[in-house]
C-alpha atoms as a PDB file:
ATOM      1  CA  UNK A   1     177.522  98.332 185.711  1.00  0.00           C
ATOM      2  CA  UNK A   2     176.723  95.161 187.854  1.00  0.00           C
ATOM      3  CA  UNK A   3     173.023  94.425 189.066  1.00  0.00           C
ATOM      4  CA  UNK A   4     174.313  95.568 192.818  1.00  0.00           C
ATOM      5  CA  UNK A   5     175.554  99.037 191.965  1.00  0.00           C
ATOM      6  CA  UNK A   6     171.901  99.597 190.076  1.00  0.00           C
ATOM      7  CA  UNK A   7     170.397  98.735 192.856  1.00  0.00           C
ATOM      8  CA  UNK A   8     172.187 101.001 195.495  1.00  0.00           C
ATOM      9  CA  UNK A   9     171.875 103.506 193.079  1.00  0.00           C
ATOM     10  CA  UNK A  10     168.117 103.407 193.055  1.00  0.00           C
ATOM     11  CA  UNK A  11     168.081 104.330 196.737  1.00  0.00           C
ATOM     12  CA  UNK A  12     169.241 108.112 195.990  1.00  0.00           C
ATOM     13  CA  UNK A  13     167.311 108.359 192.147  1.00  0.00           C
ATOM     14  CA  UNK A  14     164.008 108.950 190.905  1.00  0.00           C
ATOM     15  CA  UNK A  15     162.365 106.133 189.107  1.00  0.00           C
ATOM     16  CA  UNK A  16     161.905 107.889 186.278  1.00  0.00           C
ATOM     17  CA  UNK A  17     165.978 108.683 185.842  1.00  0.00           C
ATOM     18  CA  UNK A  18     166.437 105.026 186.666  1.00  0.00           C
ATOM     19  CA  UNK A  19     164.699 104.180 183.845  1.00  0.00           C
ATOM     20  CA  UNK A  20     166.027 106.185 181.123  1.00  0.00           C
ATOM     21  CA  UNK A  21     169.578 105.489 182.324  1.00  0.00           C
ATOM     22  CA  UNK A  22     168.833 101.626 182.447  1.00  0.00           C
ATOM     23  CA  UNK A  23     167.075 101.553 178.846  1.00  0.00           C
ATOM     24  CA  UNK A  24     170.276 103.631 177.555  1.00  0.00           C
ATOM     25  CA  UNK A  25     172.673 101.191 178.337  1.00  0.00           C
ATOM     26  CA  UNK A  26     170.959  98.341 177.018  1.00  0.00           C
ATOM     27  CA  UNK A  27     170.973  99.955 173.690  1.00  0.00           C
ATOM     28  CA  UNK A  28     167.260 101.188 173.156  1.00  0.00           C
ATOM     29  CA  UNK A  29     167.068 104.795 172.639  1.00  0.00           C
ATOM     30  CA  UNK A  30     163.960 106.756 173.592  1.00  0.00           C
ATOM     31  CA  UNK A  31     160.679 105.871 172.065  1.00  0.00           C
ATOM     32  CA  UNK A  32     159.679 109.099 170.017  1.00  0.00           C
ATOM     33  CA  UNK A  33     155.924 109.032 169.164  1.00  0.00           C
ATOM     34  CA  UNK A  34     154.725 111.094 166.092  1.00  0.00           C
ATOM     35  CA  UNK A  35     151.303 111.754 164.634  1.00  0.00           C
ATOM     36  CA  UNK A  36     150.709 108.527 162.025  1.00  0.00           C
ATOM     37  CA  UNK A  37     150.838 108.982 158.414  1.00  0.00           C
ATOM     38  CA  UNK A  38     148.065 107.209 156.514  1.00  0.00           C
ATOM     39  CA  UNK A  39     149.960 104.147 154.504  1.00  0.00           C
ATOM     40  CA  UNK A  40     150.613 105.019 150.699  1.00  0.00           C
ATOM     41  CA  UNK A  41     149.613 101.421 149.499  1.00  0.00           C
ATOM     42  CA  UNK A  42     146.612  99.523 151.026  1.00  0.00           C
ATOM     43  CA  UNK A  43     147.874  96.109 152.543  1.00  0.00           C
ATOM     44  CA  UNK A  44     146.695  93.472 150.153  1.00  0.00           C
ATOM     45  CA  UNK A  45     144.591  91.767 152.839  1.00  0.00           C
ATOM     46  CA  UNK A  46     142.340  94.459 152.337  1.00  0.00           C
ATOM     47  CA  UNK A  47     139.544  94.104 149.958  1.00  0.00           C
ATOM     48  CA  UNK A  48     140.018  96.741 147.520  1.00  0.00           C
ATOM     49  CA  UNK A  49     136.927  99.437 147.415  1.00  0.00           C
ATOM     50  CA  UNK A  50     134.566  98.516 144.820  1.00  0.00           C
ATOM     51  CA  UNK A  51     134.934 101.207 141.536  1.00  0.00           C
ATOM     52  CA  UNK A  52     132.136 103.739 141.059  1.00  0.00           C
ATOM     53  CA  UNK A  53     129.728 102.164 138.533  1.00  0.00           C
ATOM     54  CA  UNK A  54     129.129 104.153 135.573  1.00  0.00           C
ATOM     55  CA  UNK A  55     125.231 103.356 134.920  1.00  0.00           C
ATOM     56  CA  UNK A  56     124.754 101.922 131.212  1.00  0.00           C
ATOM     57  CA  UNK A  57     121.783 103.470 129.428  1.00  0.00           C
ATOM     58  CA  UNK A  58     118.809 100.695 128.168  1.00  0.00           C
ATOM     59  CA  UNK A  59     118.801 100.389 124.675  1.00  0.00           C
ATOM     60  CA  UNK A  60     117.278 103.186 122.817  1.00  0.00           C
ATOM     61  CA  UNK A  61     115.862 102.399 119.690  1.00  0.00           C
ATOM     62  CA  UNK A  62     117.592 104.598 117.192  1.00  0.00           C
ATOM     63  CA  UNK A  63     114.967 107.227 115.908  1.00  0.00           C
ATOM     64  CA  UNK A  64     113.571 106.585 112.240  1.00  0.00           C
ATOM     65  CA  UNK A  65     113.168 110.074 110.511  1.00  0.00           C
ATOM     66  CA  UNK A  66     109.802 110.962 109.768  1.00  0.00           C
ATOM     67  CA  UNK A  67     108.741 112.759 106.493  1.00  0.00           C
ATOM     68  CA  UNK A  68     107.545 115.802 107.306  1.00  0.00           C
ATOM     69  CA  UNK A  69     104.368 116.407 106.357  1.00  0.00           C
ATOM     70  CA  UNK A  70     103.203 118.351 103.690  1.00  0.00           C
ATOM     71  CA  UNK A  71     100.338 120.906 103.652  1.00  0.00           C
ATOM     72  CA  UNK A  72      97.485 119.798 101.080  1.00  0.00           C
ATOM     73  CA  UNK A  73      97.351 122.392  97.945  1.00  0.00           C
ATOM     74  CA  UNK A  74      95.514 125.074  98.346  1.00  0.00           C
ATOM     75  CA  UNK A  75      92.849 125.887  95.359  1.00  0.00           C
ATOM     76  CA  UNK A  76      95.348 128.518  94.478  1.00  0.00           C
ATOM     77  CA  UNK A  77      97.928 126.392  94.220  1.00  0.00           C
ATOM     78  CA  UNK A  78      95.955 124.211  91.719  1.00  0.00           C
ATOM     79  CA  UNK A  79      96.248 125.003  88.276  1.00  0.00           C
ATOM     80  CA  UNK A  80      92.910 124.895  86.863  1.00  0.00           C
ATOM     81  CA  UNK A  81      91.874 124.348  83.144  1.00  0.00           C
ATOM     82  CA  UNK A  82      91.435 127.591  80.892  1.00  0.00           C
ATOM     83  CA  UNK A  83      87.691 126.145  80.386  1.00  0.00           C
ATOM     84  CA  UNK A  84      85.422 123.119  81.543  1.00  0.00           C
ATOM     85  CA  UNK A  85      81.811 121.881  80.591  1.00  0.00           C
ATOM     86  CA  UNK A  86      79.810 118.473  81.675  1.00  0.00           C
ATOM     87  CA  UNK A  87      77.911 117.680  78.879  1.00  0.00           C
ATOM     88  CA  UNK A  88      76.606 114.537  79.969  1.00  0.00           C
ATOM     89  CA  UNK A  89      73.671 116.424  82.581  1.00  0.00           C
ATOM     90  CA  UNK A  90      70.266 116.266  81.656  1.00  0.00           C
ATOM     91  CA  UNK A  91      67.507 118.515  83.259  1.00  0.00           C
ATOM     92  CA  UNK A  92      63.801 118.974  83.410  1.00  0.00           C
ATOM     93  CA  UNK A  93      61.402 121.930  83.372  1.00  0.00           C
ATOM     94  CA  UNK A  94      59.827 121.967  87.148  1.00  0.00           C
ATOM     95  CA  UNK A  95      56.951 120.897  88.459  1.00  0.00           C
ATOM     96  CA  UNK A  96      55.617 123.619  90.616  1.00  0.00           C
ATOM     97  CA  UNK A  97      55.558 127.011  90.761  1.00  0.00           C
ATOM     98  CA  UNK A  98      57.774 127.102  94.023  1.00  0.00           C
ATOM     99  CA  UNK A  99      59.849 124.436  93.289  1.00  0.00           C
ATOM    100  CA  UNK A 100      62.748 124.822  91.750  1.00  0.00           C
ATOM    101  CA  UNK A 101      65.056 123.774  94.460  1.00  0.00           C
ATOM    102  CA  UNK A 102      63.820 120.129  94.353  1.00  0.00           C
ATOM    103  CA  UNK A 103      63.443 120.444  90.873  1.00  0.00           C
ATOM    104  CA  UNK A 104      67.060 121.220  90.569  1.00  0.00           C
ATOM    105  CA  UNK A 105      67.918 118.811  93.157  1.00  0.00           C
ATOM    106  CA  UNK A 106      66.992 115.337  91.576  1.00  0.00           C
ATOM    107  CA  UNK A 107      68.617 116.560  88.305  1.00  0.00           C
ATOM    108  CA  UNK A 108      71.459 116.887  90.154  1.00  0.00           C
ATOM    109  CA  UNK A 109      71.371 113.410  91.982  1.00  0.00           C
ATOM    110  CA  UNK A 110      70.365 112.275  88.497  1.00  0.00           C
ATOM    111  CA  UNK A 111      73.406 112.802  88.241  1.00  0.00           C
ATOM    112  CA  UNK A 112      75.359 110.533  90.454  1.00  0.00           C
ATOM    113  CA  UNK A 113      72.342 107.995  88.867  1.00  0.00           C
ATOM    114  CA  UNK A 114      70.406 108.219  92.181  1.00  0.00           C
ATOM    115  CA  UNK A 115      66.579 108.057  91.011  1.00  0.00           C
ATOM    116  CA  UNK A 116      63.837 110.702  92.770  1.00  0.00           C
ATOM    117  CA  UNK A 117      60.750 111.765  91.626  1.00  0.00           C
ATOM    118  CA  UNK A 118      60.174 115.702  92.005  1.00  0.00           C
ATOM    119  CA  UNK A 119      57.240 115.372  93.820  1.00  0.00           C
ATOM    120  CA  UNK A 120      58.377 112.828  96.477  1.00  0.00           C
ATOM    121  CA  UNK A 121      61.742 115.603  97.298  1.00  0.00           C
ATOM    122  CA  UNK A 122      59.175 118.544  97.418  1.00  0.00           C
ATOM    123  CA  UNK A 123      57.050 116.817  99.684  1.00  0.00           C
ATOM    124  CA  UNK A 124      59.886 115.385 101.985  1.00  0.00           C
ATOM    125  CA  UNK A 125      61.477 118.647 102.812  1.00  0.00           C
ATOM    126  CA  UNK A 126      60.469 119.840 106.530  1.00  0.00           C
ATOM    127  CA  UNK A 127      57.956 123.387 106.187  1.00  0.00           C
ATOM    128  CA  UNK A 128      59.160 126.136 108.357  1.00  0.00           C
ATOM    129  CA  UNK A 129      59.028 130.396 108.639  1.00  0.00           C
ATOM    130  CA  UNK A 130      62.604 130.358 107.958  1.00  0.00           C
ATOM    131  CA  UNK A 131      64.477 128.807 104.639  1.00  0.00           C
ATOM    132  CA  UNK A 132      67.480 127.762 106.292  1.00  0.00           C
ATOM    133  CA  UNK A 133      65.458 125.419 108.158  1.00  0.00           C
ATOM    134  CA  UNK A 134      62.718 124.600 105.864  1.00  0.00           C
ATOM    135  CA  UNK A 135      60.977 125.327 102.722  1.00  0.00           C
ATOM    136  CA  UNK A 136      58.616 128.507 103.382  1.00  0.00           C
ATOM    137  CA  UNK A 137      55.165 128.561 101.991  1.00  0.00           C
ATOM    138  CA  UNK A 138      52.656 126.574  99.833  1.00  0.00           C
ATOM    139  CA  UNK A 139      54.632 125.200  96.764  1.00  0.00           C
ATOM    140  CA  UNK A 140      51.915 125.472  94.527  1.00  0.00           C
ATOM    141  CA  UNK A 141      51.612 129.265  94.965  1.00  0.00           C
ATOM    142  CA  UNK A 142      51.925 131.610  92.211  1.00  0.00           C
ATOM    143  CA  UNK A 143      53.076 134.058  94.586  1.00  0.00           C
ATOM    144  CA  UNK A 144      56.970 133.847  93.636  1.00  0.00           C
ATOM    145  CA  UNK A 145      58.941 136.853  94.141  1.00  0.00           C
ATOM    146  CA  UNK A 146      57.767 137.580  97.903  1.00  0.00           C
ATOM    147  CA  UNK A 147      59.775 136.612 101.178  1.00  0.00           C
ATOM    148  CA  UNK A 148      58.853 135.042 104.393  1.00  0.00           C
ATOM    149  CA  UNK A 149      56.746 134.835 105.929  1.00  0.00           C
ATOM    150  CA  UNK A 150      54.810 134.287 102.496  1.00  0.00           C
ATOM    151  CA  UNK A 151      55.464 131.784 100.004  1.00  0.00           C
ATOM    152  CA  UNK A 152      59.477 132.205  99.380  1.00  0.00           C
ATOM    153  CA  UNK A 153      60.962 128.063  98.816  1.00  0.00           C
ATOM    154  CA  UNK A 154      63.521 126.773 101.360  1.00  0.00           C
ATOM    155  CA  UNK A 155      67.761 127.636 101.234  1.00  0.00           C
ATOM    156  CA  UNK A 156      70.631 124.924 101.109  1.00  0.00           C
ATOM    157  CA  UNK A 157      70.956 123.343 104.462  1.00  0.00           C
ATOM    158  CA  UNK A 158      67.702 121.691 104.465  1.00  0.00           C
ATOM    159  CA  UNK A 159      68.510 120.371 100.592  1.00  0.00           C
ATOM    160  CA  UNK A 160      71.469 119.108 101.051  1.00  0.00           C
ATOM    161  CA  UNK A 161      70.932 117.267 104.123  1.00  0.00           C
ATOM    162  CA  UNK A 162      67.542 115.477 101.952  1.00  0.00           C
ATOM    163  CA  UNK A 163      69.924 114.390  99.566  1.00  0.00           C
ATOM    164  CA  UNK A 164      72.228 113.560 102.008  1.00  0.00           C
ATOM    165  CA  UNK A 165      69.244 110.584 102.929  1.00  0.00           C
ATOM    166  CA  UNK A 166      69.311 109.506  99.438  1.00  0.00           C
ATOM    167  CA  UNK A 167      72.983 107.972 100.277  1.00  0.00           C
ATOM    168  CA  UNK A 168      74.748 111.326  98.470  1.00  0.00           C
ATOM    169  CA  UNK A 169      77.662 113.126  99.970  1.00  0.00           C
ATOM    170  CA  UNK A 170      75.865 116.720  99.600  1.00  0.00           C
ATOM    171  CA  UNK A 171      77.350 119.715 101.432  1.00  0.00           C
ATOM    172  CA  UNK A 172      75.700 123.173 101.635  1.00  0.00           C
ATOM    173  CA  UNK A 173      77.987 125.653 101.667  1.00  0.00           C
ATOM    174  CA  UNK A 174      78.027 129.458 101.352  1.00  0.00           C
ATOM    175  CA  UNK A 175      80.718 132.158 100.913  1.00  0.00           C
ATOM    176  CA  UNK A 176      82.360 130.283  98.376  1.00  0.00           C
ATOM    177  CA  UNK A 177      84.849 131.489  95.482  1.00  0.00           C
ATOM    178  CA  UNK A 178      84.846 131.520  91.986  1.00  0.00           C
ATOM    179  CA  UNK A 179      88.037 129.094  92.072  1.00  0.00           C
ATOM    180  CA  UNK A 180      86.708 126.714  94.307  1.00  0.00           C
ATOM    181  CA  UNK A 181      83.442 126.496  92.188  1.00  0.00           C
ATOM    182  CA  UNK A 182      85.714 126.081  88.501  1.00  0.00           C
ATOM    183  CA  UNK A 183      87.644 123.368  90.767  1.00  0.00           C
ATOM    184  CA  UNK A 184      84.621 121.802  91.339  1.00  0.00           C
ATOM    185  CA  UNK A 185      83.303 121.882  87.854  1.00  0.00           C
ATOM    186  CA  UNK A 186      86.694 120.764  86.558  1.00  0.00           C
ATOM    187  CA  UNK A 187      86.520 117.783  88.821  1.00  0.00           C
ATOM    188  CA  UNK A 188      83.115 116.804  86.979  1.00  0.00           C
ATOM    189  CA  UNK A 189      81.196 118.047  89.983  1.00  0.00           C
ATOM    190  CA  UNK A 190      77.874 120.102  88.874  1.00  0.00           C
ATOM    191  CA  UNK A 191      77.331 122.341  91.707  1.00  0.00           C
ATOM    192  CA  UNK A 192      73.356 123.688  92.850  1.00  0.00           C
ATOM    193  CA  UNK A 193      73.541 127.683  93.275  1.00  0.00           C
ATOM    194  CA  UNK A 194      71.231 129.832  94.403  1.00  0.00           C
ATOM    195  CA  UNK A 195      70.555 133.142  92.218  1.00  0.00           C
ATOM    196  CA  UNK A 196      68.074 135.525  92.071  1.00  0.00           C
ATOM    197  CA  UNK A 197      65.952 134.953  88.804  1.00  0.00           C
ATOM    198  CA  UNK A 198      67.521 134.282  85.654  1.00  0.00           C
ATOM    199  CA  UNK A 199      71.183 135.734  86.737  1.00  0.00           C
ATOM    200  CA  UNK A 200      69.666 139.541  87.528  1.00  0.00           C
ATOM    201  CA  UNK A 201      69.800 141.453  90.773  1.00  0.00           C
ATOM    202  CA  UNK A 202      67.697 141.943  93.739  1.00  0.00           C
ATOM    203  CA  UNK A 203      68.466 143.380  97.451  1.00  0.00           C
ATOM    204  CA  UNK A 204      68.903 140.790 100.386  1.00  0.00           C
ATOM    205  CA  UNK A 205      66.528 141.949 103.028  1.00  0.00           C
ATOM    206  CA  UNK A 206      67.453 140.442 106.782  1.00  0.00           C
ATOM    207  CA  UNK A 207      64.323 138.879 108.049  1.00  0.00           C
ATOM    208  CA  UNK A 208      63.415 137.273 111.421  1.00  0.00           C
ATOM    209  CA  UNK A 209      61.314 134.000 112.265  1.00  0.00           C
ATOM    210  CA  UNK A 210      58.872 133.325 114.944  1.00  0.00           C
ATOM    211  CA  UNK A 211      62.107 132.050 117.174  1.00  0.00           C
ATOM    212  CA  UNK A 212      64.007 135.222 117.280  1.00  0.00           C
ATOM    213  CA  UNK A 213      66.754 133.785 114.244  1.00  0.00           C
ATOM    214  CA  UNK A 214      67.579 136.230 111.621  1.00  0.00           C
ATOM    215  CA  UNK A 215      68.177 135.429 108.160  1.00  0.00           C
ATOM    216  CA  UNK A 216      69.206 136.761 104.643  1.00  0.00           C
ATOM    217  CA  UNK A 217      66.566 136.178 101.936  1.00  0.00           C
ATOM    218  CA  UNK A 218      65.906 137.935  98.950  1.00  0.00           C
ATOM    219  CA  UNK A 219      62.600 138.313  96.333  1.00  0.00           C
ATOM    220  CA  UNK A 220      62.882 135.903  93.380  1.00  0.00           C
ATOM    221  CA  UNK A 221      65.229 133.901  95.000  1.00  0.00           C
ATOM    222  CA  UNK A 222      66.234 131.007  92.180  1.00  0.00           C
ATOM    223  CA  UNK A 223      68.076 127.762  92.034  1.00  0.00           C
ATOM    224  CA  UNK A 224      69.852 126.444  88.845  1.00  0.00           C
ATOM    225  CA  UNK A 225      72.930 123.810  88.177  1.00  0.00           C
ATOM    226  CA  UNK A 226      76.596 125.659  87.154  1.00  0.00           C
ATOM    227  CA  UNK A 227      77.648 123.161  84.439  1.00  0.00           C
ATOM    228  CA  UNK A 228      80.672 124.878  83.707  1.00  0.00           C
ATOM    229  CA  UNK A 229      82.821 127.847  82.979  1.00  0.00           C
ATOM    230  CA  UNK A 230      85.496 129.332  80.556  1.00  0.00           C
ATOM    231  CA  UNK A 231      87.645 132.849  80.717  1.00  0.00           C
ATOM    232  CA  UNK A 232      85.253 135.175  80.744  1.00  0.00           C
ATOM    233  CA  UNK A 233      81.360 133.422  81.165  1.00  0.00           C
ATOM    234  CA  UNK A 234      79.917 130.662  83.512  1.00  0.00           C
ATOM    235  CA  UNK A 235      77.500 127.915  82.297  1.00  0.00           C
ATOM    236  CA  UNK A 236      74.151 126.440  84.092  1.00  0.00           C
ATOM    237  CA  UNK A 237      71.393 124.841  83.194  1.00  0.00           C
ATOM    238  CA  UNK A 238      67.681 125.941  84.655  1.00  0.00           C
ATOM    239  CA  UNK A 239      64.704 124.159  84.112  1.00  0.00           C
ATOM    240  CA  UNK A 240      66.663 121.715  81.592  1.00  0.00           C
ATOM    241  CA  UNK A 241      67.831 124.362  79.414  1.00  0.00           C
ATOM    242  CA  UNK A 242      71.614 125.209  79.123  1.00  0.00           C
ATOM    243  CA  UNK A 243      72.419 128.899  79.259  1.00  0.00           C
ATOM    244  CA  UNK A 244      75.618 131.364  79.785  1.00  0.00           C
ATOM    245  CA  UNK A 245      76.093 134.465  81.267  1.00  0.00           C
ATOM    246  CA  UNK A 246      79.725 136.813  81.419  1.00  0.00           C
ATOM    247  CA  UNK A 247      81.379 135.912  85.199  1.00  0.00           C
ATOM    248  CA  UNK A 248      80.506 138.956  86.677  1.00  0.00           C
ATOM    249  CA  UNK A 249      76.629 138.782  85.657  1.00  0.00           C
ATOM    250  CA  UNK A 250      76.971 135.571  88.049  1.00  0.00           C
ATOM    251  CA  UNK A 251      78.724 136.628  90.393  1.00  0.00           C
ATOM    252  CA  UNK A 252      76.552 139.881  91.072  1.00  0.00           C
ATOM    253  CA  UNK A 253      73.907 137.327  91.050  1.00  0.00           C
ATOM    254  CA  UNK A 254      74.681 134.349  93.400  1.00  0.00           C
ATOM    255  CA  UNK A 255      76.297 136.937  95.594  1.00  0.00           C
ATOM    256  CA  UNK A 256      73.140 138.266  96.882  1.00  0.00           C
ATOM    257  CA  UNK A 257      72.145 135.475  99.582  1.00  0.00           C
ATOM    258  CA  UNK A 258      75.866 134.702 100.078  1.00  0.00           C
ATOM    259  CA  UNK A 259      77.471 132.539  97.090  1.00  0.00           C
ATOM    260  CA  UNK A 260      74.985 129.639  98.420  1.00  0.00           C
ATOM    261  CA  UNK A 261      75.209 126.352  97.013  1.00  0.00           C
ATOM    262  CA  UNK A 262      74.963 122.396  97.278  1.00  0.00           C
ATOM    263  CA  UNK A 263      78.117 120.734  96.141  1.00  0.00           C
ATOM    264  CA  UNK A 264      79.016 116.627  96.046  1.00  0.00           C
ATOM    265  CA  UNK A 265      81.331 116.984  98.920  1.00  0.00           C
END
């Protein structure tokens, strides 16, 4: 088809018509136009995404097992000698009527070879209306047997923490058991225990002091040093001399004002 005919024959067509026919005979065929498709391979002009960074734990020190710890033995646990005696305790017959518990005392920081005169113990303790915070009464009394407010002598606490002045470790200590006083004695420890009399029996009466506090004493309350112990008897010395008594005599005994003692501690 020449140029002229085209153009004569665009006087009687549409525009649109003229178009389609012309781009068919010049070979192109109709532009069809489809939703794109993403490409399957980026183009390589494209920086490539970075990769997702696994985050790489700091150094952890590698845990050193611990020993477990083990409990500390029990006295039960222990297994204490059949029998056990210090021998090398000496003793003296006290001073004053009263005072038996600093009579007893400086034997028993004798000892440990710490040096005190009676007297200068007695004297040092703190007076008071109640024996768990000082000793009760004149010392020089021949009143013993009675309970406070009257002439009665003075209970661990204040003891111990005298001695404890002298540079010794002394702890008073009540409610304590037969096996933790033979562990004591088996250790070489003499231990200070209060009694009532020579090993007998008397009732605890509860008392009060001027304060308000009450407090267990009992009449003829005593003080000797437990030197040591077999199956069936317990060994203590009072006023110098050695003497033993069957286990339950004791116990019946030191029971009454609690199983109170002094022990190197």
């Amino acid at each position: 088809m020449t140029i002229t005919k085209i153009s004569s024959i665009t006087k009687f067509l549409p525009v649109s018509i003229l178009l389609i026919a012309l781009l068919t005979f010049t070979g192109c065929g109709i532009v069809e136009y489809t939703t794109p498709h993403a490409p399957t391979h980026l183009s390589t002009d494209l920086p490539s995404p970075s990769p997702a960074l696994t985050p790489t734990p700091a150094n952890t020190p590698t845990p050193v097992a611990q020993p477990t710890p083990q409990p500390s033995p029990t006295i039960a646990e222990i297994v204490l000698p059949p029998s056990a005696l210090i021998t090398d305790i000496s003793g003296h017959e006290q001073i004053y009527e009263l005072g038996c518990e600093a009579s007893a005392a400086v034997d028993w920081a004798g000892y440990y070879d710490v040096l005190i005169y009676e007297s200068t113990f007695q004297f040092a303790l703190p007076l008071s209306d109640n024996p768990e915070l000082g000793f009760v009464g004149n010392v020089t009394t021949d009143g013993w047997g009675q309970i406070p407010p009257h002439a009665y002598g003075v209970h661990a606490p204040p003891v111990a923490e005298l001695l404890r002045e002298y540079g010794l470790p002394a702890q008073a200590v009540k409610g304590m058991t037969l096996e933790e006083v033979k562990a004591e004695l088996a250790e070489g420890d003499p231990i200070i225990a209060w009694v009532i009399g020579n090993m007998v029996y008397s009732s605890p009466v509860k008392i009060y002091d001027k304060e308000g506090n009450a407090v267990i004493v009992a009449p003829h309350e005593h003080v000797v040093i437990l030197t040591g112990y077999d199956e069936t008897s317990i060994t203590y010395m009072n006023n110098g001399l050695l003497f033993s008594v069957p286990t339950e005599v004791f116990l019946n005994s030191w029971g009454v004002l609690g199983n109170m003692a002094v022990i190197y501690d």
